[in-house]
C-alpha atoms as a PDB file:
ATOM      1  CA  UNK A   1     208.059-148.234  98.148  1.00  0.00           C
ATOM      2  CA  UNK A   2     210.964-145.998  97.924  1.00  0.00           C
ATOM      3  CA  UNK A   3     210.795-142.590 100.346  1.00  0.00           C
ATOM      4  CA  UNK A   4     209.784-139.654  98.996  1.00  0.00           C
ATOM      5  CA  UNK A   5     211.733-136.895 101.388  1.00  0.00           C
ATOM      6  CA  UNK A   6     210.494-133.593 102.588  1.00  0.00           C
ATOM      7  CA  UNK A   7     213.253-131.560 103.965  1.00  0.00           C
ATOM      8  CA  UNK A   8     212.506-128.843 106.692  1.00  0.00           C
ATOM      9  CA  UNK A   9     214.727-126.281 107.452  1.00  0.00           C
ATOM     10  CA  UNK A  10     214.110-123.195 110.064  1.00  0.00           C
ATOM     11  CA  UNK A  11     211.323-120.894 108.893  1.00  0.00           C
ATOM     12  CA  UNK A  12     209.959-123.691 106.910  1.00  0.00           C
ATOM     13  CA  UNK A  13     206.304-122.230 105.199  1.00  0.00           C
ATOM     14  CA  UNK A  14     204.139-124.774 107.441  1.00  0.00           C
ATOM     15  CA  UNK A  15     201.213-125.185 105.420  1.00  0.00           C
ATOM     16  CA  UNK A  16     203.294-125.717 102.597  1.00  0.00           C
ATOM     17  CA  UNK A  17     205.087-128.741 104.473  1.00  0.00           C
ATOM     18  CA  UNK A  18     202.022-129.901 106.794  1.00  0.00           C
ATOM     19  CA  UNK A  19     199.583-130.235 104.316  1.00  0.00           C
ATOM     20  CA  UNK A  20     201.982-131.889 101.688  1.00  0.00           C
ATOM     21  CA  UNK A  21     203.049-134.571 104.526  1.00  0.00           C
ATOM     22  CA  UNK A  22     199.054-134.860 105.487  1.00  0.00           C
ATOM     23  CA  UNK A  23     197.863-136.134 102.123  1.00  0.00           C
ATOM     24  CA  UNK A  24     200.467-137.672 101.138  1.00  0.00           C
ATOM     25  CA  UNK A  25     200.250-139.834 104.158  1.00  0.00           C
ATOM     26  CA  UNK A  26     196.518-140.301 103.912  1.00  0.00           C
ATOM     27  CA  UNK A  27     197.173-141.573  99.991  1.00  0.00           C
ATOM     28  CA  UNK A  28     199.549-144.184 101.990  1.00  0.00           C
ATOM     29  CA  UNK A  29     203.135-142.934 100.706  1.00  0.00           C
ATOM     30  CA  UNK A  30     206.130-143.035 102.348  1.00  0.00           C
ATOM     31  CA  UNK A  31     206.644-139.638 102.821  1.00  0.00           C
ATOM     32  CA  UNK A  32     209.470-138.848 105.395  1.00  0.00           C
ATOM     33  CA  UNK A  33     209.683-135.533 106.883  1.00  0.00           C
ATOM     34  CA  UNK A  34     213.859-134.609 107.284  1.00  0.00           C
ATOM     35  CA  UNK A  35     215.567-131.999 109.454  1.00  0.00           C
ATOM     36  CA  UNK A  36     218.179-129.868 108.022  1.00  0.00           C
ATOM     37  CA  UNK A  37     219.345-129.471 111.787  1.00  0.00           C
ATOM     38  CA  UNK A  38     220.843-130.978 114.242  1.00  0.00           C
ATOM     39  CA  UNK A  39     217.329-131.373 116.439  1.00  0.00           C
ATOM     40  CA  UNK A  40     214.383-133.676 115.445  1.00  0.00           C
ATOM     41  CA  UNK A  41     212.174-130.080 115.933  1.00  0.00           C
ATOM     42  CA  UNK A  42     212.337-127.386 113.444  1.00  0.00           C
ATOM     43  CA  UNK A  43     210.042-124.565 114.061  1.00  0.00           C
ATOM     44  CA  UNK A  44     208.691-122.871 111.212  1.00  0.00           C
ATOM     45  CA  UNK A  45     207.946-119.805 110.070  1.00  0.00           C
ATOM     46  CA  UNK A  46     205.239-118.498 111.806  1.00  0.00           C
ATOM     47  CA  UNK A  47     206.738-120.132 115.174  1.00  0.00           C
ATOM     48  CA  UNK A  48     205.221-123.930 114.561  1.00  0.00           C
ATOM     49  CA  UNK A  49     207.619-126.383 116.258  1.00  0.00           C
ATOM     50  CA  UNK A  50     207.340-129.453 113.892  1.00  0.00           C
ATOM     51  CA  UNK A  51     209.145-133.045 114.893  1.00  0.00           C
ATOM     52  CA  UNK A  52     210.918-134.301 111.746  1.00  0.00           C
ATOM     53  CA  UNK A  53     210.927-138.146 111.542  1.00  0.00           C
ATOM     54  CA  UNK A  54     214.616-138.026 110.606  1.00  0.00           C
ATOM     55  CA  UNK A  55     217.241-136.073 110.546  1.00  0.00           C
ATOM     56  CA  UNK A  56     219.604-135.354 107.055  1.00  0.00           C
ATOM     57  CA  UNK A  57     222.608-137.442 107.456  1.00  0.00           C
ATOM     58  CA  UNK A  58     220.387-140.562 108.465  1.00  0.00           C
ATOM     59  CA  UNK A  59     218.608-140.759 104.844  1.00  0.00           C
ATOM     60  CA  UNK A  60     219.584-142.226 102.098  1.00  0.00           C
ATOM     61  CA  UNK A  61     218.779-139.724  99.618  1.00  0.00           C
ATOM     62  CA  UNK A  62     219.924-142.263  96.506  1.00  0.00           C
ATOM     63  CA  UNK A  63     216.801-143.932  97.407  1.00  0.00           C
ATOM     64  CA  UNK A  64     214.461-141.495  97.272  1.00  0.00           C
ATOM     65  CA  UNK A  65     211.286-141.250  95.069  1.00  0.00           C
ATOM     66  CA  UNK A  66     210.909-137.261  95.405  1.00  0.00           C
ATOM     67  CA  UNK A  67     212.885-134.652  97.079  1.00  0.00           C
ATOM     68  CA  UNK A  68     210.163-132.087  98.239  1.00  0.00           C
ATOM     69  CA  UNK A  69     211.205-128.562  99.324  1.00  0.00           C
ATOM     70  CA  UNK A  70     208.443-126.582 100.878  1.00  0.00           C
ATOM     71  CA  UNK A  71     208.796-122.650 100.727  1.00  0.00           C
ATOM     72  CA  UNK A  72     208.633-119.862 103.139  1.00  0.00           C
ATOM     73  CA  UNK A  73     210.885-116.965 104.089  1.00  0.00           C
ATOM     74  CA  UNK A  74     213.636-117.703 105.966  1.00  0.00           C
ATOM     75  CA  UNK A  75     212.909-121.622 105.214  1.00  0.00           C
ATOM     76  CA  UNK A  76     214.264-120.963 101.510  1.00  0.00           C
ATOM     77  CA  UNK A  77     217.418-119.384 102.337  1.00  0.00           C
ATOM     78  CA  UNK A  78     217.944-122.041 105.116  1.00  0.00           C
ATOM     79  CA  UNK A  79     217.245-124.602 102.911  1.00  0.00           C
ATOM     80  CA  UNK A  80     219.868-122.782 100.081  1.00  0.00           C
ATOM     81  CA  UNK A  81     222.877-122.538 102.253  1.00  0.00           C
ATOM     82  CA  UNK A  82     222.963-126.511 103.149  1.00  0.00           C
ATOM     83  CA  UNK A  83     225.177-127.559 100.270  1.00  0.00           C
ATOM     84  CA  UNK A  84     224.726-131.451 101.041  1.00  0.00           C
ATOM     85  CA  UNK A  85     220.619-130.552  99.901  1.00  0.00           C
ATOM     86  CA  UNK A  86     221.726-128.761  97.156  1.00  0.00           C
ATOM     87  CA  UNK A  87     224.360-130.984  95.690  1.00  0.00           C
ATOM     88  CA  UNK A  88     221.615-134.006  96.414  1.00  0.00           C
ATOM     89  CA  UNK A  89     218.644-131.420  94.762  1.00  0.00           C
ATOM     90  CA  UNK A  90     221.407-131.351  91.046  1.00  0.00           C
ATOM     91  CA  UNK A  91     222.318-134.699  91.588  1.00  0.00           C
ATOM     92  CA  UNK A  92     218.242-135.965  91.550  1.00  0.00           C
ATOM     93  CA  UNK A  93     217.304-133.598  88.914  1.00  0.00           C
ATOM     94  CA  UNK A  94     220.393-134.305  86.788  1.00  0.00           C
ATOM     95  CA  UNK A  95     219.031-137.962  86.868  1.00  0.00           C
ATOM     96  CA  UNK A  96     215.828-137.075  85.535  1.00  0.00           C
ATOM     97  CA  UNK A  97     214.388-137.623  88.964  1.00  0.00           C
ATOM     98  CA  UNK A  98     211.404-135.554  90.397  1.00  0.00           C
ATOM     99  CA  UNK A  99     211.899-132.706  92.517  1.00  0.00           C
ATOM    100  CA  UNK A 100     208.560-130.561  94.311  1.00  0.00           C
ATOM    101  CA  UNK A 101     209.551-127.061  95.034  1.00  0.00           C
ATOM    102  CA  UNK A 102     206.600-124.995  96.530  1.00  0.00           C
ATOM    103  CA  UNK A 103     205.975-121.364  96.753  1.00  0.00           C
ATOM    104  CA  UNK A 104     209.237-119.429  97.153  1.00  0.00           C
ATOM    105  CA  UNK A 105     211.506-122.831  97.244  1.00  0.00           C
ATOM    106  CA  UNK A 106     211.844-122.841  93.125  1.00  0.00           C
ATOM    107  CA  UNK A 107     214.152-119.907  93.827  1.00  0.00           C
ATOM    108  CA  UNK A 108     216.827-122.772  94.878  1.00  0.00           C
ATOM    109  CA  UNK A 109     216.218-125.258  91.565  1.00  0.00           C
ATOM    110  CA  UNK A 110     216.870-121.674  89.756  1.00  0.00           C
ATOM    111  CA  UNK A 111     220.227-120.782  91.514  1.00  0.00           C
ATOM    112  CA  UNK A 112     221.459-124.751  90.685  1.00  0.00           C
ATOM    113  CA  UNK A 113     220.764-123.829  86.973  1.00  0.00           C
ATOM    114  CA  UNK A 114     217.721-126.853  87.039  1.00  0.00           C
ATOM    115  CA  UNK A 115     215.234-124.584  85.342  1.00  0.00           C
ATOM    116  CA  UNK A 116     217.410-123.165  82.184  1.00  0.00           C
ATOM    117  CA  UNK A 117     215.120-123.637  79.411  1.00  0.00           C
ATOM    118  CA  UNK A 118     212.100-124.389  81.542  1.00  0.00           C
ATOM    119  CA  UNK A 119     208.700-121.967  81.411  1.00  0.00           C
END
Protein backbone atom coordinates (compact mmCIF):
# COMPACT_ATOMS: atom_id res chain seq x y z
CA UNK A 1 0.00 0.00 0.00
CA UNK A 2 1.55 3.17 -1.01
CA UNK A 3 2.14 5.94 2.07
CA UNK A 4 -0.12 8.43 2.51
CA UNK A 5 2.20 11.40 4.22
CA UNK A 6 1.25 13.82 6.89
CA UNK A 7 3.72 16.55 7.14
CA UNK A 8 4.22 18.44 10.54
CA UNK A 9 5.78 21.53 10.77
CA UNK A 10 6.22 23.81 14.13
CA UNK A 11 2.88 25.03 15.46
CA UNK A 12 1.26 22.19 13.74
CA UNK A 13 -2.89 22.37 14.84
CA UNK A 14 -2.57 18.95 16.93
CA UNK A 15 -5.93 17.72 16.79
CA UNK A 16 -5.97 18.36 13.30
CA UNK A 17 -2.78 16.02 12.82
CA UNK A 18 -3.41 13.52 15.90
CA UNK A 19 -6.70 12.60 15.17
CA UNK A 20 -6.12 12.31 11.30
CA UNK A 21 -2.97 9.89 12.07
CA UNK A 22 -5.33 8.01 14.87
CA UNK A 23 -8.01 6.81 12.48
CA UNK A 24 -6.30 6.49 9.82
CA UNK A 25 -4.12 4.05 11.59
CA UNK A 26 -6.98 2.26 13.25
CA UNK A 27 -8.61 1.81 9.43
CA UNK A 28 -4.99 0.06 8.87
CA UNK A 29 -3.35 2.71 6.35
CA UNK A 30 -0.06 3.54 5.99
CA UNK A 31 -0.15 6.79 7.18
CA UNK A 32 3.39 8.26 7.93
CA UNK A 33 3.72 11.21 10.04
CA UNK A 34 6.91 13.57 8.41
CA UNK A 35 8.94 16.34 10.03
CA UNK A 36 9.56 19.46 8.20
CA UNK A 37 12.66 19.80 10.64
CA UNK A 38 15.64 18.67 11.27
CA UNK A 39 14.42 16.72 14.74
CA UNK A 40 12.11 13.62 14.80
CA UNK A 41 9.92 16.04 17.53
CA UNK A 42 7.91 18.88 16.37
CA UNK A 43 5.91 20.54 18.99
CA UNK A 44 2.76 21.94 18.04
CA UNK A 45 0.80 24.62 18.54
CA UNK A 46 -0.48 24.59 21.77
CA UNK A 47 3.09 23.24 23.06
CA UNK A 48 2.43 19.25 22.17
CA UNK A 49 5.84 17.69 21.42
CA UNK A 50 4.87 15.05 18.73
CA UNK A 51 7.66 12.31 17.38
CA UNK A 52 7.36 12.20 13.57
CA UNK A 53 8.11 8.70 12.16
CA UNK A 54 10.30 10.31 9.49
CA UNK A 55 11.80 13.09 8.67
CA UNK A 56 11.28 15.07 4.91
CA UNK A 57 14.27 14.23 2.94
CA UNK A 58 13.92 10.40 3.91
CA UNK A 59 10.40 10.00 1.98
CA UNK A 60 9.78 9.36 -1.16
CA UNK A 61 7.08 11.66 -1.85
CA UNK A 62 6.61 10.14 -5.72
CA UNK A 63 5.18 7.32 -3.88
CA UNK A 64 2.78 8.70 -1.94
CA UNK A 65 -1.03 8.01 -1.88
CA UNK A 66 -2.01 11.49 -0.12
CA UNK A 67 -0.08 14.42 0.97
CA UNK A 68 -2.01 15.62 4.16
CA UNK A 69 -1.35 19.11 5.59
CA UNK A 70 -2.94 19.70 8.92
CA UNK A 71 -3.65 23.47 9.88
CA UNK A 72 -2.92 25.67 12.75
CA UNK A 73 -1.29 29.06 13.22
CA UNK A 74 2.11 29.19 12.97
CA UNK A 75 1.98 25.40 11.51
CA UNK A 76 0.58 26.97 8.10
CA UNK A 77 3.12 29.50 7.57
CA UNK A 78 5.82 26.92 8.59
CA UNK A 79 4.52 24.57 6.42
CA UNK A 80 4.35 27.58 3.40
CA UNK A 81 7.91 28.66 3.55
CA UNK A 82 9.42 24.93 2.92
CA UNK A 83 9.57 25.15 -0.85
CA UNK A 84 10.58 21.32 -1.26
CA UNK A 85 6.57 20.74 0.34
CA UNK A 86 5.32 23.14 -1.81
CA UNK A 87 6.91 22.26 -5.09
CA UNK A 88 5.97 18.37 -4.03
CA UNK A 89 2.12 19.83 -2.89
CA UNK A 90 1.91 21.39 -7.24
CA UNK A 91 3.69 18.59 -8.39
CA UNK A 92 0.87 15.90 -6.64
CA UNK A 93 -1.99 18.05 -7.43
CA UNK A 94 -0.80 18.82 -10.97
CA UNK A 95 -0.95 14.94 -11.36
CA UNK A 96 -4.40 14.72 -10.40
CA UNK A 97 -3.25 13.25 -7.13
CA UNK A 98 -5.10 13.86 -3.74
CA UNK A 99 -4.07 16.40 -1.43
CA UNK A 100 -5.98 16.90 2.45
CA UNK A 101 -5.58 20.40 3.61
CA UNK A 102 -7.36 21.01 7.03
CA UNK A 103 -8.52 24.08 8.71
CA UNK A 104 -6.24 27.03 7.90
CA UNK A 105 -3.70 24.75 5.65
CA UNK A 106 -5.97 25.37 2.26
CA UNK A 107 -4.46 28.84 2.51
CA UNK A 108 -1.14 27.09 0.97
CA UNK A 109 -3.07 24.98 -2.09
CA UNK A 110 -4.50 28.74 -2.69
CA UNK A 111 -1.09 30.60 -2.83
CA UNK A 112 0.23 27.52 -5.42
CA UNK A 113 -2.78 28.56 -7.64
CA UNK A 114 -4.35 24.63 -6.94
CA UNK A 115 -7.79 26.00 -6.19
CA UNK A 116 -8.41 28.50 -9.36
CA UNK A 117 -11.73 27.55 -10.45
CA UNK A 118 -12.54 25.47 -7.41
CA UNK A 119 -15.74 26.43 -4.91
Amino acid sequence: MKPLYLFLAPGFEEIEAITILDVLRRAQLNVVSVSLTGDLTVTGAHGIAVLADTLYPDVDLAEAALLILPGGMPGTNNLNVHEGLKKAIKSHATAGKPVAAICAAPLILGQLGLLAGKE
